[in-house]
PDB file of N, CA and C in Angstrom:
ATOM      1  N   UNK A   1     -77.097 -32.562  53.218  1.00  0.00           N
ATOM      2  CA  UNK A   1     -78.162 -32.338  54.158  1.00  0.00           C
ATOM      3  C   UNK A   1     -77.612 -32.005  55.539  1.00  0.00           C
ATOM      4  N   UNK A   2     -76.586 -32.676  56.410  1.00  0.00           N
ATOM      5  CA  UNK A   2     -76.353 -32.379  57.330  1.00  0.00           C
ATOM      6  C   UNK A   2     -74.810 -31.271  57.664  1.00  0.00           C
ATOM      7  N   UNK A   3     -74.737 -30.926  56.044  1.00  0.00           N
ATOM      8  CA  UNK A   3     -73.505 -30.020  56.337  1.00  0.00           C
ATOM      9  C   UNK A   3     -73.950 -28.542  56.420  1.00  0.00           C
ATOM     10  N   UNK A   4     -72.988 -27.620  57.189  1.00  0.00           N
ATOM     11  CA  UNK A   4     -73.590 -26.646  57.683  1.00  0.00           C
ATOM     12  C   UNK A   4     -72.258 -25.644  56.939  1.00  0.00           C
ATOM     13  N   UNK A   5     -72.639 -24.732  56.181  1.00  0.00           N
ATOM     14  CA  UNK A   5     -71.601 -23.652  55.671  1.00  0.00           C
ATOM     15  C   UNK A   5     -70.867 -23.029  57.114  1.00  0.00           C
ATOM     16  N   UNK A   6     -69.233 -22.863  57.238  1.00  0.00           N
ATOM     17  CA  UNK A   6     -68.984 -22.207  58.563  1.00  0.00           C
ATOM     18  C   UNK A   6     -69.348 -20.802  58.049  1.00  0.00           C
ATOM     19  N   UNK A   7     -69.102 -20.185  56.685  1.00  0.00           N
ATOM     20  CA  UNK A   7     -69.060 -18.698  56.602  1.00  0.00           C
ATOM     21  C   UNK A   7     -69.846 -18.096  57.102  1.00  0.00           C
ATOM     22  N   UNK A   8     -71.342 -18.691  57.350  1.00  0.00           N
ATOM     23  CA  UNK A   8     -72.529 -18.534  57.455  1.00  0.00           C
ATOM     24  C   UNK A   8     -72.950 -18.510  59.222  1.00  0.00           C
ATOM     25  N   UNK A   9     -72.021 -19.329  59.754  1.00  0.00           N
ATOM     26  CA  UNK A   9     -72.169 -19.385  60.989  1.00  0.00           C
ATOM     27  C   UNK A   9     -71.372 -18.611  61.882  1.00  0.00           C
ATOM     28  N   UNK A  10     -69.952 -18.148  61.383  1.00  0.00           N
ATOM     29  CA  UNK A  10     -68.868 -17.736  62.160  1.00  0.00           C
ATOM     30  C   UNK A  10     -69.716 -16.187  62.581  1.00  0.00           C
ATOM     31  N   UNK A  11     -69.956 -15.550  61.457  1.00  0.00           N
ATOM     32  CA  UNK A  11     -70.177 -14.147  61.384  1.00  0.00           C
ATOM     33  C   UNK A  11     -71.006 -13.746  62.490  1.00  0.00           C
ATOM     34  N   UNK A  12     -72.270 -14.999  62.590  1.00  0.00           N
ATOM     35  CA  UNK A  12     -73.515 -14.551  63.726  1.00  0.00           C
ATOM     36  C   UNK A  12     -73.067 -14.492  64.990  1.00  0.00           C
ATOM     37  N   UNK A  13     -71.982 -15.248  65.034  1.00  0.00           N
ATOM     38  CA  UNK A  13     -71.255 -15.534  66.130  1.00  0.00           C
ATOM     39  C   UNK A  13     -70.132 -14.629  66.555  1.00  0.00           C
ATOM     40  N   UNK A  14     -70.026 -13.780  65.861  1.00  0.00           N
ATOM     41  CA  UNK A  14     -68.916 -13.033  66.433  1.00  0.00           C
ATOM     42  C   UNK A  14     -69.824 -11.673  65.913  1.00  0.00           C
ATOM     43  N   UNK A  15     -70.712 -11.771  65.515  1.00  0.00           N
ATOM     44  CA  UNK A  15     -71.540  -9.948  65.689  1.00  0.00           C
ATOM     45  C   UNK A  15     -72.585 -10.268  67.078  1.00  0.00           C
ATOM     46  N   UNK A  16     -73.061 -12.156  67.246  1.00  0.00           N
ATOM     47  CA  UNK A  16     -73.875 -11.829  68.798  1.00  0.00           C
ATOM     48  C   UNK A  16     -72.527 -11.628  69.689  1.00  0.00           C
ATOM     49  N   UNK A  17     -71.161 -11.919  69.689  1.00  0.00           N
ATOM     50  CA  UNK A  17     -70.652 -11.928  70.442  1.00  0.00           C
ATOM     51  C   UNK A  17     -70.240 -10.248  70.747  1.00  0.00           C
ATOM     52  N   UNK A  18     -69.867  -9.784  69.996  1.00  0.00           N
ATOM     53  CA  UNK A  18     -69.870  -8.149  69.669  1.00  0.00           C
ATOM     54  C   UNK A  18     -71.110  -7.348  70.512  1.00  0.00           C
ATOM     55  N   UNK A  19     -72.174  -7.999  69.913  1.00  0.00           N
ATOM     56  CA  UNK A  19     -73.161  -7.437  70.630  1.00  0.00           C
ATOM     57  C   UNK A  19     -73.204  -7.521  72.250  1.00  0.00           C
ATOM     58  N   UNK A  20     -72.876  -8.679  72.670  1.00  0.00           N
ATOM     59  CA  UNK A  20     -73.193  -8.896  74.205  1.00  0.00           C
ATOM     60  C   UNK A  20     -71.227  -8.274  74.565  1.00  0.00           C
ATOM     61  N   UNK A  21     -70.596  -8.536  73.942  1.00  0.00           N
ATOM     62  CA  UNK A  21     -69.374  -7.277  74.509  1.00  0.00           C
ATOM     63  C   UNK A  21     -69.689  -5.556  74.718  1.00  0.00           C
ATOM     64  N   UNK A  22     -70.671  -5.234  73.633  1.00  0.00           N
ATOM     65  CA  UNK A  22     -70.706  -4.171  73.311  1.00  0.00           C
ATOM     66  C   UNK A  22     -71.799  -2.935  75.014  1.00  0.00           C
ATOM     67  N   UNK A  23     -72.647  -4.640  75.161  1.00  0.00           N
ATOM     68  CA  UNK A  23     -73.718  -3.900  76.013  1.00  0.00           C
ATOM     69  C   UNK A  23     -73.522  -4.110  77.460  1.00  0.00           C
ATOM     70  N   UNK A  24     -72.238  -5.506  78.140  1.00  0.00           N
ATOM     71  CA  UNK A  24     -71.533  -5.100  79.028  1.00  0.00           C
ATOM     72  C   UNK A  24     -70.324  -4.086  79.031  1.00  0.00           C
ATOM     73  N   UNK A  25     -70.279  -3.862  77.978  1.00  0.00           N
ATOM     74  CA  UNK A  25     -68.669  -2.706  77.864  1.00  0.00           C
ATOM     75  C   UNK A  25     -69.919  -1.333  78.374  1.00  0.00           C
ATOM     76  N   UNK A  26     -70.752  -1.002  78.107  1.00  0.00           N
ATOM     77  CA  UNK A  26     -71.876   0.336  78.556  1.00  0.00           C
ATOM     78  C   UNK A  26     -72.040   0.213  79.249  1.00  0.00           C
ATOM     79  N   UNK A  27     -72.691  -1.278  79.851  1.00  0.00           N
ATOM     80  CA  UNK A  27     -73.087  -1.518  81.590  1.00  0.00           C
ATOM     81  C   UNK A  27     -72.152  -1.281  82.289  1.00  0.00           C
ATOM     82  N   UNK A  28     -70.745  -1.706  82.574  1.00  0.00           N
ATOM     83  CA  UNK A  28     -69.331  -1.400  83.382  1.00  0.00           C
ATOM     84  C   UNK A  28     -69.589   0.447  83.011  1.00  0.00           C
ATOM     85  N   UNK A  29     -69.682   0.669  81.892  1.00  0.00           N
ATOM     86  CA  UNK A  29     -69.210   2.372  81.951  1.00  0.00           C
ATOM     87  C   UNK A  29     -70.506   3.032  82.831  1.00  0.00           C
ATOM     88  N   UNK A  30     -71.510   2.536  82.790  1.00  0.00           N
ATOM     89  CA  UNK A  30     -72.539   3.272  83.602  1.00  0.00           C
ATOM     90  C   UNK A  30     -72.420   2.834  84.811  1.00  0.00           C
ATOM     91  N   UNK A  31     -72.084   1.581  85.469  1.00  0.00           N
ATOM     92  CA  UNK A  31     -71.642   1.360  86.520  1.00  0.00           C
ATOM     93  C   UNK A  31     -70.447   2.445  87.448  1.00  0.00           C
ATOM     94  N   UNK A  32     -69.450   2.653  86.415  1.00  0.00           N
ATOM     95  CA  UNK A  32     -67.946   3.256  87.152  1.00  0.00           C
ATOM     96  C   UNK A  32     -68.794   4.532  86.724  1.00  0.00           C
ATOM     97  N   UNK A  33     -69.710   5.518  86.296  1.00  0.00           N
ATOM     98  CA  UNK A  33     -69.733   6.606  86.166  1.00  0.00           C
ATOM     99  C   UNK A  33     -71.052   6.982  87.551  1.00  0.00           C
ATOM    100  N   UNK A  34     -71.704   6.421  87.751  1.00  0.00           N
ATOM    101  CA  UNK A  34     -72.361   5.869  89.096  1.00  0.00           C
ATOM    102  C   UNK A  34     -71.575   6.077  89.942  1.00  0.00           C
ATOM    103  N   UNK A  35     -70.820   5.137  90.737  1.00  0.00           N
ATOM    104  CA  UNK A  35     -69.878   4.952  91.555  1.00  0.00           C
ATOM    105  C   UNK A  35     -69.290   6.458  91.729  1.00  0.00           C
ATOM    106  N   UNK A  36     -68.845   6.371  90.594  1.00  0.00           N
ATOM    107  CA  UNK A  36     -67.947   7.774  90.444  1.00  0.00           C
ATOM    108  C   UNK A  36     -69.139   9.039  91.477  1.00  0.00           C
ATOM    109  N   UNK A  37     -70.066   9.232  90.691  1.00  0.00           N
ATOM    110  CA  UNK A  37     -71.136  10.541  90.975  1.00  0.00           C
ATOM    111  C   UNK A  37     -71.174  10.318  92.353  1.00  0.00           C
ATOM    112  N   UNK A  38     -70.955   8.918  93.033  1.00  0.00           N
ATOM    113  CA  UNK A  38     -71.696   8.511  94.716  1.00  0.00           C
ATOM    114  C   UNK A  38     -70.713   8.889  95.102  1.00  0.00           C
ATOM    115  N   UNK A  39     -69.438   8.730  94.818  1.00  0.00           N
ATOM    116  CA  UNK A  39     -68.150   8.924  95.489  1.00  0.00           C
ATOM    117  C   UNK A  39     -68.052  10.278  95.820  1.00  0.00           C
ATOM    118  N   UNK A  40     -68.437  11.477  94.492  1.00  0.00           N
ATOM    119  CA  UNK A  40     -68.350  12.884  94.850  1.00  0.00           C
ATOM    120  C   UNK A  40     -69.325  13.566  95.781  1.00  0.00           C
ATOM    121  N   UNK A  41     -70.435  12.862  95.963  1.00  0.00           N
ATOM    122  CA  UNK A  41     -71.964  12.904  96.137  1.00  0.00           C
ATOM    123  C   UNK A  41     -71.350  12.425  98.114  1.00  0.00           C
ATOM    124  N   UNK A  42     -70.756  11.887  98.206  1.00  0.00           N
ATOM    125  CA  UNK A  42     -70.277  11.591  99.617  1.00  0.00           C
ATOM    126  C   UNK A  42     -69.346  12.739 100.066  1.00  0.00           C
ATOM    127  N   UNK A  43     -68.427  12.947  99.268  1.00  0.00           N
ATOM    128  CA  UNK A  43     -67.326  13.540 100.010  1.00  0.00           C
ATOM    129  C   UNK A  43     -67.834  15.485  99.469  1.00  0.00           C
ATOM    130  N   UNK A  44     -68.406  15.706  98.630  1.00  0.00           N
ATOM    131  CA  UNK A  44     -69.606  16.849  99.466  1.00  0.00           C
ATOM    132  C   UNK A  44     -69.923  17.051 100.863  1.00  0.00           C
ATOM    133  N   UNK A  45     -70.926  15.871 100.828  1.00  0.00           N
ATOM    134  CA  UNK A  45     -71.367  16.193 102.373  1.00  0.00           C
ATOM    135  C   UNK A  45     -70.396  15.832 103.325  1.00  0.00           C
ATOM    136  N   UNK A  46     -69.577  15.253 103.238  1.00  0.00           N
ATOM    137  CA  UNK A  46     -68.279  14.851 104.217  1.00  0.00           C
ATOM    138  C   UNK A  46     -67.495  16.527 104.268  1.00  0.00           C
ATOM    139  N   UNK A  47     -67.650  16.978 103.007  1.00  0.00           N
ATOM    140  CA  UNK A  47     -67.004  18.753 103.823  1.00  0.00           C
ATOM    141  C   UNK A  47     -67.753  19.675 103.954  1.00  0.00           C
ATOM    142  N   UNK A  48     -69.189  19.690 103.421  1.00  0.00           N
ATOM    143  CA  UNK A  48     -70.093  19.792 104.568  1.00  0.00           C
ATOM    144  C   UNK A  48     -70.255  20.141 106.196  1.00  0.00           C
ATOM    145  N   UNK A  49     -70.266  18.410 106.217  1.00  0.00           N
ATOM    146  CA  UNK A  49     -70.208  18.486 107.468  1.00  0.00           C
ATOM    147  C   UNK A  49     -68.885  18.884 108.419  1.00  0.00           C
ATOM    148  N   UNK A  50     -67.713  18.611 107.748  1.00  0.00           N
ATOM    149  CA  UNK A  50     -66.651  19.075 108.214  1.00  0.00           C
ATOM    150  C   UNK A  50     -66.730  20.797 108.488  1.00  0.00           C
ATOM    151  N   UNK A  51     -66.474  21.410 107.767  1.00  0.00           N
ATOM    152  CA  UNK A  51     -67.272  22.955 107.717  1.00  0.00           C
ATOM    153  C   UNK A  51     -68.309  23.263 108.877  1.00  0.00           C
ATOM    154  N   UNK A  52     -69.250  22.666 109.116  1.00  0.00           N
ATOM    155  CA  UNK A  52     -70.553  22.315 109.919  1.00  0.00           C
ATOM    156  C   UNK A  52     -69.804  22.581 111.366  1.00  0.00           C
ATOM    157  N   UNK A  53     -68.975  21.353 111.091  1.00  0.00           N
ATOM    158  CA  UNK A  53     -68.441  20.866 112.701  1.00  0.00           C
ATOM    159  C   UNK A  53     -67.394  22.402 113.061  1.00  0.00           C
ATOM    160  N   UNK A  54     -66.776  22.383 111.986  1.00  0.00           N
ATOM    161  CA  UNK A  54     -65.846  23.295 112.509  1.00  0.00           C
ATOM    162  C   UNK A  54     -66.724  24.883 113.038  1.00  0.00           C
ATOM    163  N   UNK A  55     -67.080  25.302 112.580  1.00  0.00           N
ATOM    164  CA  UNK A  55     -67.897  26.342 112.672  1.00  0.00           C
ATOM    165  C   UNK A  55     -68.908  26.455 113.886  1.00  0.00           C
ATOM    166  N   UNK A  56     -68.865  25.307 114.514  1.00  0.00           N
ATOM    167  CA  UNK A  56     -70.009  25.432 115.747  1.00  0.00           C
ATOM    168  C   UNK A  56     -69.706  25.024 116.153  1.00  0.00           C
ATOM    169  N   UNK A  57     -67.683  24.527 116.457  1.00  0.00           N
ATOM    170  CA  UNK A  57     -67.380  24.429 117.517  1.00  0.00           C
ATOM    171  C   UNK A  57     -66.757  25.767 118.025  1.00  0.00           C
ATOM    172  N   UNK A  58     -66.653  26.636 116.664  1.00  0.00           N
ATOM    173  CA  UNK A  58     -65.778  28.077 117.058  1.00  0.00           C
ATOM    174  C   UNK A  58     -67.308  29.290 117.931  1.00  0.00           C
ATOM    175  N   UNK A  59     -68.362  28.618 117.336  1.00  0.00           N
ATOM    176  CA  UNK A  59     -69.424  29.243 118.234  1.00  0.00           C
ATOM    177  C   UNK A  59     -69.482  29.031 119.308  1.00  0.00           C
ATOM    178  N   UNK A  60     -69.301  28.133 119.875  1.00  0.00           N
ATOM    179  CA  UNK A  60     -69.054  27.904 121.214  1.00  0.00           C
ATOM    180  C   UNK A  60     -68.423  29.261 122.161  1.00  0.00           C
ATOM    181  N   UNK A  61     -67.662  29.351 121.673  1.00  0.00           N
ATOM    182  CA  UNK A  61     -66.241  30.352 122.375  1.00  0.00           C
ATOM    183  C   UNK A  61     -67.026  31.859 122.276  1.00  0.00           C
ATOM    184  N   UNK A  62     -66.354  32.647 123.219  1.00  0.00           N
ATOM    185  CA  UNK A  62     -67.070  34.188 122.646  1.00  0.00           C
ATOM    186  C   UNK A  62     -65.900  34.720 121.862  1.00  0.00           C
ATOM    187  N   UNK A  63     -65.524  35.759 121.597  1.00  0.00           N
ATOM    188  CA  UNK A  63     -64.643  36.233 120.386  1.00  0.00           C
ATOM    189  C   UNK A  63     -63.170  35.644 120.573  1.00  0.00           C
ATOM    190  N   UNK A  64     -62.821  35.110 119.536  1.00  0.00           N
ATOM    191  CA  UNK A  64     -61.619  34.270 119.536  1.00  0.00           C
ATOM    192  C   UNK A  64     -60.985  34.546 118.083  1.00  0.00           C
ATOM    193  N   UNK A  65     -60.735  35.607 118.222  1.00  0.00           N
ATOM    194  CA  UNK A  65     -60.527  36.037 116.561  1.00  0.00           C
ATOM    195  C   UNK A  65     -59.078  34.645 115.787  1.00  0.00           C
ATOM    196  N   UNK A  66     -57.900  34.006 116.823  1.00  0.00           N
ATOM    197  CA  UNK A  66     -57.286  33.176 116.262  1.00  0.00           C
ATOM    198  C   UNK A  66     -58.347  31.927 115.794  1.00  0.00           C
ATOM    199  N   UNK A  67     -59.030  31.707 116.860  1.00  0.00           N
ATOM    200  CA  UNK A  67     -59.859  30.497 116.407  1.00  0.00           C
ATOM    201  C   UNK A  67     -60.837  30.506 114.876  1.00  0.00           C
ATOM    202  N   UNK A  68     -60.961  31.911 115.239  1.00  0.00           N
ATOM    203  CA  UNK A  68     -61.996  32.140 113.950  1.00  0.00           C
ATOM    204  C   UNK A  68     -61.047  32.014 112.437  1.00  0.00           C
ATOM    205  N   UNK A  69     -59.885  32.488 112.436  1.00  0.00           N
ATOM    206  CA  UNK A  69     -58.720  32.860 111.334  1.00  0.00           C
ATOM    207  C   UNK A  69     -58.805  31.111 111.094  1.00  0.00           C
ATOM    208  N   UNK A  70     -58.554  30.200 112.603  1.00  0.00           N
ATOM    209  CA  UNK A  70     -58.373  28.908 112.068  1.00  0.00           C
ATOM    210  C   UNK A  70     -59.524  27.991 111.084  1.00  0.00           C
ATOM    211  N   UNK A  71     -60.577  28.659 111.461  1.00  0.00           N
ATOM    212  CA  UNK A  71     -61.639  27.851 111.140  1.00  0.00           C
ATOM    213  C   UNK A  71     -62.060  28.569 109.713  1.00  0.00           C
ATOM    214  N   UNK A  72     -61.761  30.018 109.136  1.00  0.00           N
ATOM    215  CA  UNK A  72     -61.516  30.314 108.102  1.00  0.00           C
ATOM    216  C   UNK A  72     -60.553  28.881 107.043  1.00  0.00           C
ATOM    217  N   UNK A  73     -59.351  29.242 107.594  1.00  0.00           N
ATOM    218  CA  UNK A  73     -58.557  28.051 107.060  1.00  0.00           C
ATOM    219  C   UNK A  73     -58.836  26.766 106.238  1.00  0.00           C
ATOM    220  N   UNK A  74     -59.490  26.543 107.492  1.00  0.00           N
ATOM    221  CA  UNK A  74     -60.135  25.160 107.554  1.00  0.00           C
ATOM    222  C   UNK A  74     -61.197  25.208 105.975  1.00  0.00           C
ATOM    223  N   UNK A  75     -61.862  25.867 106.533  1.00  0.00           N
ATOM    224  CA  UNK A  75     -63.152  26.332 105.155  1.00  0.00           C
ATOM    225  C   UNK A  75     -62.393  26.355 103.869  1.00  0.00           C
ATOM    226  N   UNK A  76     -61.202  26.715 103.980  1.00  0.00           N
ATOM    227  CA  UNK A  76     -61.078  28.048 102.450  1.00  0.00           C
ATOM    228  C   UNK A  76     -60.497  25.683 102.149  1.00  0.00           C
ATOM    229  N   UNK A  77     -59.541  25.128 103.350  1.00  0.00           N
ATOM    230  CA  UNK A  77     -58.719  24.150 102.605  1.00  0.00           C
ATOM    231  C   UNK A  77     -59.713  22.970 102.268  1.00  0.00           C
ATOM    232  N   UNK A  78     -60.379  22.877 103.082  1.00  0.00           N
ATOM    233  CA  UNK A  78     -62.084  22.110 102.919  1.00  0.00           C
ATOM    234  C   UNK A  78     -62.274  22.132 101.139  1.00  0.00           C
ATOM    235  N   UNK A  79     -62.824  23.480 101.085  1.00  0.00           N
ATOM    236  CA  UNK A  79     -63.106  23.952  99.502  1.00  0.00           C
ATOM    237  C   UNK A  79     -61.927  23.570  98.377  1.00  0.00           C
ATOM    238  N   UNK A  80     -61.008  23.937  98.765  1.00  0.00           N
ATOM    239  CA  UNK A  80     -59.807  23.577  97.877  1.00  0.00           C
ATOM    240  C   UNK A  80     -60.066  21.910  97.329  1.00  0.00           C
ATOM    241  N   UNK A  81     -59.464  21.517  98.552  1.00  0.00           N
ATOM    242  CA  UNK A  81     -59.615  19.512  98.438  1.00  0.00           C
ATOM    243  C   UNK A  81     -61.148  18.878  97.493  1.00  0.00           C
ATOM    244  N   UNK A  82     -62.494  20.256  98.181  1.00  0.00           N
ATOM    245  CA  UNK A  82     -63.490  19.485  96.888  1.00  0.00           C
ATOM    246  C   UNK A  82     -63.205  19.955  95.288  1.00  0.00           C
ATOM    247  N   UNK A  83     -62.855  21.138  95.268  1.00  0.00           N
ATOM    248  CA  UNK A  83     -62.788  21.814  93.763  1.00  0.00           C
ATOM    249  C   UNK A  83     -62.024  20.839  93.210  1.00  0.00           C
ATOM    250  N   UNK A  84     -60.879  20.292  93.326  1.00  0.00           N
ATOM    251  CA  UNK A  84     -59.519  19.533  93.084  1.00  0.00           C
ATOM    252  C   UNK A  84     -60.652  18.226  92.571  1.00  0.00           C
ATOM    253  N   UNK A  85     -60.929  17.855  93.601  1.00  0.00           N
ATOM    254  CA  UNK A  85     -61.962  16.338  93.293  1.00  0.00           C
ATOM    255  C   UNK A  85     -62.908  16.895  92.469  1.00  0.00           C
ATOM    256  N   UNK A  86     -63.723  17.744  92.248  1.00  0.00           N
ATOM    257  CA  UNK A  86     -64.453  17.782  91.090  1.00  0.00           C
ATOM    258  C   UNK A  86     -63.754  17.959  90.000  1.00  0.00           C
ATOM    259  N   UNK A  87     -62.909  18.228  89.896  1.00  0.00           N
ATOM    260  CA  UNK A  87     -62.050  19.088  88.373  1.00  0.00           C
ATOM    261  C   UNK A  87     -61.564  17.622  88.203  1.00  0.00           C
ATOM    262  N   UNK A  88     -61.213  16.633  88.990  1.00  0.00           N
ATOM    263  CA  UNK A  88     -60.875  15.095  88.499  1.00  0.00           C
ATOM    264  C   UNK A  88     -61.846  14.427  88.412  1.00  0.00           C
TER     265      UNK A  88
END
């Protein structure tokens, strides 16, 4: 009456345990894939605005064709540094 089969017990116990591994192991991956999207989702608008800044500070000036070549630069290395981060 008060004996309990282990075969019977181990199994539930290691498929609920499976189970609650299984559905924080998804939660962490949707977490870091989150994170991840905010991280790219920032440094967008961080060259953006970098781009932004640069570009209307070269408006300022009247024709400055070095300044302009620099702020080309700037743009083309801006773009580079995000492509690089998206392709990772």
């Amino acid at each position: 009456m008060g004996s309990v089969n282990r075969s019977t017990v181990t199994p539930r116990k290691s498929r609920l345990a499976r189970t609650f591994a299984k559905f924080f192991n998804e939660e962490d991956e949707k977490f870091q894939e989150n994170a991840a999207m905010d991280a790219f989702i920032a440094k967008v608008f961080a060259t953006i605005s970098s781009v932004k800044a640069t570009y209307a500070q070269d408006a300022q000036s009247p024709h400055d064709a070095d300044g302009i070549q620099s702020a080309d630069q700037i743009v083309v290395t801006e773009l580079k540094r995000l492509s690089k981060f998206k392709q990772s």
